[in-house]
PDB file of N, CA and C in Angstrom:
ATOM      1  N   UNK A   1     213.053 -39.254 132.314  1.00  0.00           N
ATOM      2  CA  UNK A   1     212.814 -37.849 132.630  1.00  0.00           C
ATOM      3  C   UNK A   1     213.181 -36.944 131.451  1.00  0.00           C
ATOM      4  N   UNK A   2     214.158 -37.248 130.911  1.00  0.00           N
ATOM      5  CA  UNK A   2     214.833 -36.510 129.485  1.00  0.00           C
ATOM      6  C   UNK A   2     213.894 -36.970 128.297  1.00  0.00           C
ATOM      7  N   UNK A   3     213.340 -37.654 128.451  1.00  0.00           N
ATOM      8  CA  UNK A   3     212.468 -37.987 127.430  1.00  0.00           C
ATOM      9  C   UNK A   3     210.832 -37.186 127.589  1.00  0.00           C
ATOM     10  N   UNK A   4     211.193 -36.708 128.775  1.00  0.00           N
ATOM     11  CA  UNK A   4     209.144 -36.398 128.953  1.00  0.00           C
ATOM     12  C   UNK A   4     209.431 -35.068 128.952  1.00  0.00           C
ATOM     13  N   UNK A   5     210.712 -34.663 129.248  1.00  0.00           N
ATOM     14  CA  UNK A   5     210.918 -32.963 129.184  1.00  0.00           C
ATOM     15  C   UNK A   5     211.263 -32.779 127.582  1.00  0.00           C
ATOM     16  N   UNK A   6     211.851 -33.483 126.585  1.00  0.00           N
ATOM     17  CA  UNK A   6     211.390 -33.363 125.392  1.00  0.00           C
ATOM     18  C   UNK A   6     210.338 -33.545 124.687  1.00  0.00           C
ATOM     19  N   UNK A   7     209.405 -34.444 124.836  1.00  0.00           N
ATOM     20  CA  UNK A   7     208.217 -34.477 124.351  1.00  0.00           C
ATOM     21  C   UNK A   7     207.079 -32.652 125.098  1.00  0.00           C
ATOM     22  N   UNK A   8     207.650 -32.249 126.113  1.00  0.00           N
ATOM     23  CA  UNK A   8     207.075 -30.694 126.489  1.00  0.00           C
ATOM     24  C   UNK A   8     207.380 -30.093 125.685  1.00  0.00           C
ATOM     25  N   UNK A   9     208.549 -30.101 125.378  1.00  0.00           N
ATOM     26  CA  UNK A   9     209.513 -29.384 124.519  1.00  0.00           C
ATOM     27  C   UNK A   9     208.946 -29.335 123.073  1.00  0.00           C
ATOM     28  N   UNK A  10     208.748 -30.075 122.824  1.00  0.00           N
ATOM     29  CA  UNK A  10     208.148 -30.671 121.359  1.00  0.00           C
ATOM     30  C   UNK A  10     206.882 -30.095 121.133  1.00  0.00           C
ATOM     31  N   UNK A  11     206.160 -30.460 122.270  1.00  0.00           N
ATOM     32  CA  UNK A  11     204.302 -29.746 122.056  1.00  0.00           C
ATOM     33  C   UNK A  11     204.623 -28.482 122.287  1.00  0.00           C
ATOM     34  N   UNK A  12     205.321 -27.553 123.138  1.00  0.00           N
ATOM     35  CA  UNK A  12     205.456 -26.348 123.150  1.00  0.00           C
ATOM     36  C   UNK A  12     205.646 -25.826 121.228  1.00  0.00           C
ATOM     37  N   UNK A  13     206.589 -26.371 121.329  1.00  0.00           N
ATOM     38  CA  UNK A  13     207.138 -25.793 119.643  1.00  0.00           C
ATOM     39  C   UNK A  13     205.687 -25.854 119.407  1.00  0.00           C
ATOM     40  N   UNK A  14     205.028 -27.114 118.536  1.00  0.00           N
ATOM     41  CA  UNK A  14     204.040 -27.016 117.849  1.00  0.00           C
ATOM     42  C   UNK A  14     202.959 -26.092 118.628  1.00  0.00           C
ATOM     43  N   UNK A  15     203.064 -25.859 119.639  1.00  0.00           N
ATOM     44  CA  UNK A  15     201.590 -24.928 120.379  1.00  0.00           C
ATOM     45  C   UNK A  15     202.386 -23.209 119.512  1.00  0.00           C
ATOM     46  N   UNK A  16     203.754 -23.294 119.159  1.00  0.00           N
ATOM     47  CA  UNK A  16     203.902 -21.619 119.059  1.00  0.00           C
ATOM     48  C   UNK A  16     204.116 -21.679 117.381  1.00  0.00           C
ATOM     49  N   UNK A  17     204.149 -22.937 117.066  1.00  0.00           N
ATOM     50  CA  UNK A  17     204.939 -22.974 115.271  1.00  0.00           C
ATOM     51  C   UNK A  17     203.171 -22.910 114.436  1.00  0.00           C
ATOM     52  N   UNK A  18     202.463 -24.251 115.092  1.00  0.00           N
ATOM     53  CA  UNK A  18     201.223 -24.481 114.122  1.00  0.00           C
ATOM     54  C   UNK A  18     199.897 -23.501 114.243  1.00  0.00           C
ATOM     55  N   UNK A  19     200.199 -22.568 115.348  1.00  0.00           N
ATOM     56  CA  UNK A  19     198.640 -21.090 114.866  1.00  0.00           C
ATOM     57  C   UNK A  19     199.325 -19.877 114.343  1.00  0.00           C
ATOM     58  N   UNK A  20     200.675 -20.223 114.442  1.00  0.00           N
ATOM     59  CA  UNK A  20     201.094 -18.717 113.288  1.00  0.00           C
ATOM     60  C   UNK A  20     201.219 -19.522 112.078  1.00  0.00           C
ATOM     61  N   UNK A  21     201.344 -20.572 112.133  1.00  0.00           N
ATOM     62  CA  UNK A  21     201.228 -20.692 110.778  1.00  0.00           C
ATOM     63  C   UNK A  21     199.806 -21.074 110.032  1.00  0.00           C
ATOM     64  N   UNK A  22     198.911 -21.411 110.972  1.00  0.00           N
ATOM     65  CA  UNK A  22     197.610 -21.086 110.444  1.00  0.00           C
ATOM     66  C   UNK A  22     197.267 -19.798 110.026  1.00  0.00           C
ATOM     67  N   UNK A  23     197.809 -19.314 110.722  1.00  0.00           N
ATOM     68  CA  UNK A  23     197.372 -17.519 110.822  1.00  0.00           C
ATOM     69  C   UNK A  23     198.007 -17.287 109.023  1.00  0.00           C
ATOM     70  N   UNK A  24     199.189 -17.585 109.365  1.00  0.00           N
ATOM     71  CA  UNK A  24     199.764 -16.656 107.983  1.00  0.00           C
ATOM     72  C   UNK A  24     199.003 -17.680 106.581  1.00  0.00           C
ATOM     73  N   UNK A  25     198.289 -18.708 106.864  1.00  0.00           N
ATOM     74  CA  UNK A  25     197.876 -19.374 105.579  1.00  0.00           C
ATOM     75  C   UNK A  25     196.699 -18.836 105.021  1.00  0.00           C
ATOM     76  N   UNK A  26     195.891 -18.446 106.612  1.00  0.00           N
ATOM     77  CA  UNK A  26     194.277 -17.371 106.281  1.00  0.00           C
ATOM     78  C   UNK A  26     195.059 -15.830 105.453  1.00  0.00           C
ATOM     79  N   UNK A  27     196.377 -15.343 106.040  1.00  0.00           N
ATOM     80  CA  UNK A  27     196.709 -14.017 105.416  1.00  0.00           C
ATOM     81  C   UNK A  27     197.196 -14.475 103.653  1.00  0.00           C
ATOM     82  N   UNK A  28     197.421 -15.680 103.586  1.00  0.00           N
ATOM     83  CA  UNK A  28     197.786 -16.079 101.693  1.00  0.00           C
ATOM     84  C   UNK A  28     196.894 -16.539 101.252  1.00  0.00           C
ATOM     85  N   UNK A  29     195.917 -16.290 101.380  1.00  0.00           N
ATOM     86  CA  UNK A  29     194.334 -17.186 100.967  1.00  0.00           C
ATOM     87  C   UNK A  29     194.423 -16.929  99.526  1.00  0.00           C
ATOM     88  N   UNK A  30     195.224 -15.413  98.979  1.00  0.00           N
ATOM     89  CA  UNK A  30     195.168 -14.783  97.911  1.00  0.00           C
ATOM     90  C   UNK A  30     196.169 -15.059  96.792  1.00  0.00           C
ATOM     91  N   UNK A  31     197.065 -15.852  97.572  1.00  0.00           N
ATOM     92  CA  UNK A  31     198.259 -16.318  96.523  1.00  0.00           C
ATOM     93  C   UNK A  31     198.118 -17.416  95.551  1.00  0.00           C
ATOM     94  N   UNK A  32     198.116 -17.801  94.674  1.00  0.00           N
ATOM     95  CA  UNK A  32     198.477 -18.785  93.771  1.00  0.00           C
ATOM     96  C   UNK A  32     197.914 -20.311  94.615  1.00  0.00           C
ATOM     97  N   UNK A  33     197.401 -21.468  94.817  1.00  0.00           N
ATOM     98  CA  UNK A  33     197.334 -22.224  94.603  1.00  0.00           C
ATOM     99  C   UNK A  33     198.842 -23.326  94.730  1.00  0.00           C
ATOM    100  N   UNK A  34     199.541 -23.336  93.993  1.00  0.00           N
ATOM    101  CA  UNK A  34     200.674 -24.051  94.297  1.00  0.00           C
ATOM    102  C   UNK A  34     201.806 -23.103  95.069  1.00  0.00           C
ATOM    103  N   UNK A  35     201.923 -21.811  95.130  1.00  0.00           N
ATOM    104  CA  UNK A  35     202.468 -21.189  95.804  1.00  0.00           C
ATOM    105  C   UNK A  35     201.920 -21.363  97.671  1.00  0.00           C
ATOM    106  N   UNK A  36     200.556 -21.070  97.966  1.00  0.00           N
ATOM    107  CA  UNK A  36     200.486 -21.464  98.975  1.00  0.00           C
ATOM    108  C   UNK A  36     200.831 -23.321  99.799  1.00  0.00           C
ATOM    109  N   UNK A  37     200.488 -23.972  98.141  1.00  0.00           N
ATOM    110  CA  UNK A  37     200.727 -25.569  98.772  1.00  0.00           C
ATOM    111  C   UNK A  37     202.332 -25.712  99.252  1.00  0.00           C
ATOM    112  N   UNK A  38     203.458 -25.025  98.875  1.00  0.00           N
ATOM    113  CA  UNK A  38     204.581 -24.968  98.870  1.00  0.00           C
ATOM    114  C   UNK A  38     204.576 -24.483 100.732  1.00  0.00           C
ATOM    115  N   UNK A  39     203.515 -22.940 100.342  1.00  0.00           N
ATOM    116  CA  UNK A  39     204.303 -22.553 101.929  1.00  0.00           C
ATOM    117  C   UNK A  39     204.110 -23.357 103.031  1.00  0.00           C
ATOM    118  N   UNK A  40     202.726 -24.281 102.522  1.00  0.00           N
ATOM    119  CA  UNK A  40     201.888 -24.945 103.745  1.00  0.00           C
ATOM    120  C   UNK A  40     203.014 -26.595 104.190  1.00  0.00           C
ATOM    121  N   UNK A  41     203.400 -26.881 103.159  1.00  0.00           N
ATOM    122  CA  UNK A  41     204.129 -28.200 102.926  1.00  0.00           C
ATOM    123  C   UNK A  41     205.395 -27.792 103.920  1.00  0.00           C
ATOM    124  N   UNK A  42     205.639 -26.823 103.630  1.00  0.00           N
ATOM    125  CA  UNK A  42     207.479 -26.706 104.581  1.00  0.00           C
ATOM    126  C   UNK A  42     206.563 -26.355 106.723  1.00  0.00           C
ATOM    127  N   UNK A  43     205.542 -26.074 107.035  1.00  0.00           N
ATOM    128  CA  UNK A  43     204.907 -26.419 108.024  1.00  0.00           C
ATOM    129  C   UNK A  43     205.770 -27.915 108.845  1.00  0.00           C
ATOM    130  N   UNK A  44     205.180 -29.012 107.412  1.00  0.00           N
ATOM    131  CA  UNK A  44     205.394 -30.448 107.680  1.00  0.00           C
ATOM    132  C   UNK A  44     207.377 -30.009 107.777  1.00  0.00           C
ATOM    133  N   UNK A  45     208.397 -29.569 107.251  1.00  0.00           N
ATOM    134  CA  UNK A  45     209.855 -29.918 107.081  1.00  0.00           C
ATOM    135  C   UNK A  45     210.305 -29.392 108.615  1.00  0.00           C
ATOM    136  N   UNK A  46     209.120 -27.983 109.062  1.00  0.00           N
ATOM    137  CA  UNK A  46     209.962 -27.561 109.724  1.00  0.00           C
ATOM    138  C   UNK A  46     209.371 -28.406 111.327  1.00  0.00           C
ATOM    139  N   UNK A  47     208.382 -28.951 111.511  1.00  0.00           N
ATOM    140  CA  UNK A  47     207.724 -29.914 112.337  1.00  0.00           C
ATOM    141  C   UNK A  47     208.859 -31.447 112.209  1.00  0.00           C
ATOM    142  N   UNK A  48     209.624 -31.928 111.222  1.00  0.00           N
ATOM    143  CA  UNK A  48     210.014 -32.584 111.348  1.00  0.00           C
ATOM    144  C   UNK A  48     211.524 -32.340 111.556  1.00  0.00           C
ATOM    145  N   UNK A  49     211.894 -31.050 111.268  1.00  0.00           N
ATOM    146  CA  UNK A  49     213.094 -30.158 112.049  1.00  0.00           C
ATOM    147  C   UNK A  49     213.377 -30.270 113.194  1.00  0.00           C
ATOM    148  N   UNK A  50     211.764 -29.852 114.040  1.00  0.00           N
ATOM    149  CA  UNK A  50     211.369 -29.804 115.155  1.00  0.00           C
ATOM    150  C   UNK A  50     211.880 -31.141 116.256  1.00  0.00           C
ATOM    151  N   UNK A  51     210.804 -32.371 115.224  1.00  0.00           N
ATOM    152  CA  UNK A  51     211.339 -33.621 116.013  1.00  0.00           C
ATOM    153  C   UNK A  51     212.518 -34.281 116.336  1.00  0.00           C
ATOM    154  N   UNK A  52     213.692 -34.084 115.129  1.00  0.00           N
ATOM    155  CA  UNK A  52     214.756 -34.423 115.195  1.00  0.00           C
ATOM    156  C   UNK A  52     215.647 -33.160 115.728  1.00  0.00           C
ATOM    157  N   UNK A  53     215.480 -32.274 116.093  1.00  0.00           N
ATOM    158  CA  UNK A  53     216.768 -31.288 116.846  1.00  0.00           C
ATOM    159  C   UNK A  53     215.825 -31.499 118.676  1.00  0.00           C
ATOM    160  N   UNK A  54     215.379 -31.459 119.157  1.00  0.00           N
ATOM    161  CA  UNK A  54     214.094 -30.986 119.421  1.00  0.00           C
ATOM    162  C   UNK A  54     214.198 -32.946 120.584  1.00  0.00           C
ATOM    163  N   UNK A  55     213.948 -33.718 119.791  1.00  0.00           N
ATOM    164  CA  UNK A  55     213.301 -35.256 120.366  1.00  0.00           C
ATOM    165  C   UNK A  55     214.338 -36.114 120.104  1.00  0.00           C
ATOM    166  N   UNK A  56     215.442 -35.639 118.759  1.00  0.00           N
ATOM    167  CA  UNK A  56     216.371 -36.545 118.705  1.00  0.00           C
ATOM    168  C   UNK A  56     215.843 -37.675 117.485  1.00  0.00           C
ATOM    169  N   UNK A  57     214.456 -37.673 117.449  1.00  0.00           N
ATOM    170  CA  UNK A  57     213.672 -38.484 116.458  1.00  0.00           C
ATOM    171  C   UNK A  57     214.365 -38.192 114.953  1.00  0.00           C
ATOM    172  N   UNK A  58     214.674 -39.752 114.019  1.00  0.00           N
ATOM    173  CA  UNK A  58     215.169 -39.283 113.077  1.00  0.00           C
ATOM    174  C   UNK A  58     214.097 -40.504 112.425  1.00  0.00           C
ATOM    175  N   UNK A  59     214.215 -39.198 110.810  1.00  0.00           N
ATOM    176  CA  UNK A  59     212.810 -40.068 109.986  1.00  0.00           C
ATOM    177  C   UNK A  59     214.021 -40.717 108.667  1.00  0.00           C
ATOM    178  N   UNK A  60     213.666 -41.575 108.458  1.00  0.00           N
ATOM    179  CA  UNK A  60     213.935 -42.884 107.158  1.00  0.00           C
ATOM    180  C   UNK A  60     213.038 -43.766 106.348  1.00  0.00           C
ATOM    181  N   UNK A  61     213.224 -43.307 104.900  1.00  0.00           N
ATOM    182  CA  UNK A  61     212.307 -44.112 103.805  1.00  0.00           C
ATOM    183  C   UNK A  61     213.060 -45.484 103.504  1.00  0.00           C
ATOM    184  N   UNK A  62     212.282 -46.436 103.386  1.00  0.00           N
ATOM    185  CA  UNK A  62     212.534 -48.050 103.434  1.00  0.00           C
ATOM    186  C   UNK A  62     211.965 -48.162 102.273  1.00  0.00           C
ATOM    187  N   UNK A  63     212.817 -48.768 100.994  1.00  0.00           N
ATOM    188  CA  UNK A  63     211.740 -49.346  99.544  1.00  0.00           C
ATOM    189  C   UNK A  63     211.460 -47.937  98.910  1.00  0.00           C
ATOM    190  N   UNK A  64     211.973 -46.961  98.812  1.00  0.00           N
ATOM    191  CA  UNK A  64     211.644 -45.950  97.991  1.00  0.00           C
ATOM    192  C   UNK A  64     211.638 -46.173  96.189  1.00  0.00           C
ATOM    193  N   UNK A  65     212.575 -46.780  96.001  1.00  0.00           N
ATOM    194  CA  UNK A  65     213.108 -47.820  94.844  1.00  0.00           C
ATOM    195  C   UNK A  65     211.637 -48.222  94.652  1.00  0.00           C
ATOM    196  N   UNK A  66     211.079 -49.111  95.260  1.00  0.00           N
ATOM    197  CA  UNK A  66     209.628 -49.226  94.739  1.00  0.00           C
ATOM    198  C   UNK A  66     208.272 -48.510  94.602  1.00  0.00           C
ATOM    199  N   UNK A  67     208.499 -46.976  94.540  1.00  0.00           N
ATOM    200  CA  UNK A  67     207.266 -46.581  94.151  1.00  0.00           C
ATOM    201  C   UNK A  67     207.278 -45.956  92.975  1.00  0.00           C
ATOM    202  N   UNK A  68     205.824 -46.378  91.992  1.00  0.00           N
ATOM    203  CA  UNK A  68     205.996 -45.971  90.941  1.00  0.00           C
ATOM    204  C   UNK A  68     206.821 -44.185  90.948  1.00  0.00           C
ATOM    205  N   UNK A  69     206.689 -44.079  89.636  1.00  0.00           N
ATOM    206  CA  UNK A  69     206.601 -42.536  88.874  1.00  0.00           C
ATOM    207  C   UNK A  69     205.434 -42.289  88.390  1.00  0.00           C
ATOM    208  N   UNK A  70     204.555 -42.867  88.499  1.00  0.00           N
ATOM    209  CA  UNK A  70     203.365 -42.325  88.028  1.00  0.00           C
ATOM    210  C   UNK A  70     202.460 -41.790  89.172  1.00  0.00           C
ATOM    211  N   UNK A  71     201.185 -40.823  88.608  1.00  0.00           N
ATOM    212  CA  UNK A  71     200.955 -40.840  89.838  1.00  0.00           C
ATOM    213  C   UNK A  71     199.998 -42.027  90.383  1.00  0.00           C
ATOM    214  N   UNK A  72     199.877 -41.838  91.756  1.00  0.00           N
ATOM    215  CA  UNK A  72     198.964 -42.978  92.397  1.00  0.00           C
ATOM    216  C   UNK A  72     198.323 -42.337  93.547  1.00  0.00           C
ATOM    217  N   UNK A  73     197.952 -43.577  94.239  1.00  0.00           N
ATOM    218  CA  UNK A  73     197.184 -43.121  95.759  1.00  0.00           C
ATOM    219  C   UNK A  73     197.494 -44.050  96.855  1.00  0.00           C
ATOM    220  N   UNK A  74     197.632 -43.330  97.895  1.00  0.00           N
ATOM    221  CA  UNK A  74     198.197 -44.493  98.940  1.00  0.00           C
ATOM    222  C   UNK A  74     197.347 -44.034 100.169  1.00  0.00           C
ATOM    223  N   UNK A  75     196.862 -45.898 100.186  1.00  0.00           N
ATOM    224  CA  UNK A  75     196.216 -45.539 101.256  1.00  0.00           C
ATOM    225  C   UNK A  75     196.883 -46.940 102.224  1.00  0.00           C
ATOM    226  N   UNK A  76     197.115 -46.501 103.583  1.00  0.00           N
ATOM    227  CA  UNK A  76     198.091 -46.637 104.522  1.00  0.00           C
ATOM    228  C   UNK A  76     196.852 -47.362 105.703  1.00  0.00           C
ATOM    229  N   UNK A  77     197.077 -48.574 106.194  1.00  0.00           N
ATOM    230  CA  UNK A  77     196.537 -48.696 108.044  1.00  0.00           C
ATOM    231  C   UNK A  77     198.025 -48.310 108.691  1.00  0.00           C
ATOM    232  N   UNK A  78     197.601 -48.202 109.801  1.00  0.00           N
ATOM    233  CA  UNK A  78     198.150 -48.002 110.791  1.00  0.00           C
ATOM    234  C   UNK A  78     197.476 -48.828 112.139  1.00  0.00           C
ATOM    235  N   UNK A  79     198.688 -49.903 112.821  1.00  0.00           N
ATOM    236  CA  UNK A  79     198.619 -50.450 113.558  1.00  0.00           C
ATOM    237  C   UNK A  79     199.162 -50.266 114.626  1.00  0.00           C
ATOM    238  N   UNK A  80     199.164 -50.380 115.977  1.00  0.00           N
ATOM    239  CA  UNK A  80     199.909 -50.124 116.866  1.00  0.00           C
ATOM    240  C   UNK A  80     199.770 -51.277 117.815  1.00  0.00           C
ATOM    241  N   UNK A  81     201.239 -52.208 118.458  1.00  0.00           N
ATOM    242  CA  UNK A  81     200.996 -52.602 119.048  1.00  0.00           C
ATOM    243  C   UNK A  81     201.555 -52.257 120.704  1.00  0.00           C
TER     244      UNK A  81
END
């Protein structure tokens, strides 16, 4: 039951966090290029704010040590069983 009243909890946030922040990305259409990629990117910090105060969900990188410094491209499956 504590788990399904957080996951409400959770889509609520994103139903009130992700169209103002659409909204305010159509109002910076005019800013800089990496200035808007900055504002749009913290969207994702504060969504994952969200999950862990919010769901209790906590996120962890495994093997970070192994990715280059250069740049690259990652392309990811996703499986679910």
């Amino acid at each position: 039951m504590a788990s399904t009243l957080r996951s409400i909890a959770f889509a609520l946030f994103q139903l009130i966090v992700t169209p103002l922040y659409a909204i305010t990305v159509l109002l910076l259409a005019w800013l800089p290029p990496v200035t808007r990629y900055r504002y749009i990117t913290n969207w994702c910090a504060i969504n994952l704010w969200g999950a862990r105060w919010i769901c209790g969900i906590d996120s962890r990188v495994i093997g970070r040590e192994n990715i280059p410094t250069a740049p690259l491209i990652v392309a990811c499956k996703h499986s679910s069983t």
